[in-house]
C-alpha atoms as a PDB file:
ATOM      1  CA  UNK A   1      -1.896  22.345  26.392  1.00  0.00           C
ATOM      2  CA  UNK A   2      -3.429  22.907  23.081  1.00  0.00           C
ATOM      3  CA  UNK A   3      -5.938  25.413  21.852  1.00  0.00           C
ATOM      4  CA  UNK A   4      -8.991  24.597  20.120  1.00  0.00           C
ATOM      5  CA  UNK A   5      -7.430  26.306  16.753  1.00  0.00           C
ATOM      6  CA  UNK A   6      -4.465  23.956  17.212  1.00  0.00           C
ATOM      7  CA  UNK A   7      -6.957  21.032  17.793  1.00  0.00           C
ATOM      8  CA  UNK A   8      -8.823  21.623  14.955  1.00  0.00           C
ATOM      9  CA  UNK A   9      -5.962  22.131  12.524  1.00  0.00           C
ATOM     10  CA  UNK A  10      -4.827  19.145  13.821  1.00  0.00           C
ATOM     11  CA  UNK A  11      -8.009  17.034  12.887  1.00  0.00           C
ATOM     12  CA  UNK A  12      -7.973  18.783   9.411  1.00  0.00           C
ATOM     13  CA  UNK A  13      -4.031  17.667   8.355  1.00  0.00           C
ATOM     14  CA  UNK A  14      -5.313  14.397   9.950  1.00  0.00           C
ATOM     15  CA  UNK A  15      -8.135  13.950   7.720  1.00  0.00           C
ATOM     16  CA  UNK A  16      -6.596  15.192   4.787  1.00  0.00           C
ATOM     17  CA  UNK A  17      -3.757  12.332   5.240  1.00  0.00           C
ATOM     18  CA  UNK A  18      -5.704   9.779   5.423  1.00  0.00           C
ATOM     19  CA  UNK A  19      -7.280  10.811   2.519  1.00  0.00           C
ATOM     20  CA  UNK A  20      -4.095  11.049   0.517  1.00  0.00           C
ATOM     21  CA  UNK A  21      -3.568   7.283   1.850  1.00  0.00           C
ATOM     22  CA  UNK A  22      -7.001   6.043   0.456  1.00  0.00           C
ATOM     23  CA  UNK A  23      -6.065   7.294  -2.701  1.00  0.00           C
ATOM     24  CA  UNK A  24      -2.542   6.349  -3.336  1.00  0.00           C
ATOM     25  CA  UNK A  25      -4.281   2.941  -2.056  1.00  0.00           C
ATOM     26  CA  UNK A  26      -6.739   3.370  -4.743  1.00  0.00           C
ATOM     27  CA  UNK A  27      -4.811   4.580  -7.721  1.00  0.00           C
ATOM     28  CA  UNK A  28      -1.314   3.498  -6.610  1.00  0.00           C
ATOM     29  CA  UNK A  29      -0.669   1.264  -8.757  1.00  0.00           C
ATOM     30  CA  UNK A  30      -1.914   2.917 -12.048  1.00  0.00           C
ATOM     31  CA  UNK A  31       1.352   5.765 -10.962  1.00  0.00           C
ATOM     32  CA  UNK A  32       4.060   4.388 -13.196  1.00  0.00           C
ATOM     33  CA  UNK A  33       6.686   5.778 -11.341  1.00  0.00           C
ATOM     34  CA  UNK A  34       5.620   4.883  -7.223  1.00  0.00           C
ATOM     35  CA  UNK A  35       8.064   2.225  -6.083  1.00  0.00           C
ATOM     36  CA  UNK A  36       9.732   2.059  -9.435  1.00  0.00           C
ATOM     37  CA  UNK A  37      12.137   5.253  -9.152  1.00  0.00           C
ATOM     38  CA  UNK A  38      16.058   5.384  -9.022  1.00  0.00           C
ATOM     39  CA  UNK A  39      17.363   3.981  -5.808  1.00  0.00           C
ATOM     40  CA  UNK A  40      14.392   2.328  -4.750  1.00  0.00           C
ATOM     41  CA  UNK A  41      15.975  -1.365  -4.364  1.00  0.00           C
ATOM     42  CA  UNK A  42      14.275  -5.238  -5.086  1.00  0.00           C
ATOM     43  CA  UNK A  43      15.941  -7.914  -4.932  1.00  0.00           C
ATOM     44  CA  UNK A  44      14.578 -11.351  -6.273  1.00  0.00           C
ATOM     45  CA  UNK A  45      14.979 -14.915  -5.708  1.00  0.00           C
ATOM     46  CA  UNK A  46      13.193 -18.166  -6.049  1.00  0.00           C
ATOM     47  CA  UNK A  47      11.141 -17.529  -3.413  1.00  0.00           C
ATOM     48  CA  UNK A  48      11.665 -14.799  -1.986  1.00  0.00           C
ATOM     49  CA  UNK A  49      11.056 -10.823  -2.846  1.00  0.00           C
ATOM     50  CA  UNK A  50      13.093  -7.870  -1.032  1.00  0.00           C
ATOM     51  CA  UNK A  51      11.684  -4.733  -1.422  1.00  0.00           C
ATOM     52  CA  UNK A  52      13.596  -1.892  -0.357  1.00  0.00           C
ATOM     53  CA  UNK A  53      11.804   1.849  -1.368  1.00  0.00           C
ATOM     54  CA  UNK A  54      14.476   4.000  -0.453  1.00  0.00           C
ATOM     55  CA  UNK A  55      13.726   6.674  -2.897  1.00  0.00           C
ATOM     56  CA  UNK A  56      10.405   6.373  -2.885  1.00  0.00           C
ATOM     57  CA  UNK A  57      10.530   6.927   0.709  1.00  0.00           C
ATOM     58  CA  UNK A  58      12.600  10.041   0.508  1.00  0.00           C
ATOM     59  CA  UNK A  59      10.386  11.660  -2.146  1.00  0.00           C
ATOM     60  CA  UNK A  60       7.076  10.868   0.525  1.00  0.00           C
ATOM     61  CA  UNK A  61       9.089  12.025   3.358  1.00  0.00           C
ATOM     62  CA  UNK A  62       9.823  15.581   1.862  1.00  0.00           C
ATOM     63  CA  UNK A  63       5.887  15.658   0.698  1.00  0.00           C
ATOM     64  CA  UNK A  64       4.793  15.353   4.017  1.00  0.00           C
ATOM     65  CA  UNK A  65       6.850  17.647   5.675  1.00  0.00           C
ATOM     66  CA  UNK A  66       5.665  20.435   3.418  1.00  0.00           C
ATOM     67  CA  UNK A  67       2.305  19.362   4.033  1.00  0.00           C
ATOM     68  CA  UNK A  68       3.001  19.740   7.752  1.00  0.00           C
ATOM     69  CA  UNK A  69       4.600  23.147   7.306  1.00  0.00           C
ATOM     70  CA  UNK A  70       1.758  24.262   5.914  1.00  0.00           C
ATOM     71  CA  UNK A  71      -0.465  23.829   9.359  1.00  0.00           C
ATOM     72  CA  UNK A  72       2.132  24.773  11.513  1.00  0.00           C
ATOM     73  CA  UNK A  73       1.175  28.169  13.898  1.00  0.00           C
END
């Protein structure tokens, strides 16, 4: 099913994700911009906060798929 080259560029892009995760946990919210850009959506009332990162999601999206592209055979 898969090689051992596949396997092991697989466990790379893995590790590499999660440590792009670890730090946009660490530093995410000294970004300015992260959940704050144009289109990203949040919606407050007395008690309750909707947060809608549209945007944000978008821009994230397109980051990983060129990070994917890159370890594709």
């Amino acid at each position: 099913m898969f090689g051992l080259g596949a396997f092991g560029k697989m466990l790379i892009l893995l590790g590499v994700l999660i440590v792009v995760v670890g730090l946009l946990l660490l530093f995410g919210e000294k970004i300015p911009w992260a959940g704050r850009l144009p289109g990203d959506i949040i919606m407050k009332k007395e008690k309750l906060t909707i947060y809608l990162p549209f945007t944000t999601c978008i821009v994230i999206s397109i980051l990983l798929t060129l990070l994917f592209a890159l370890f594709r055979e």
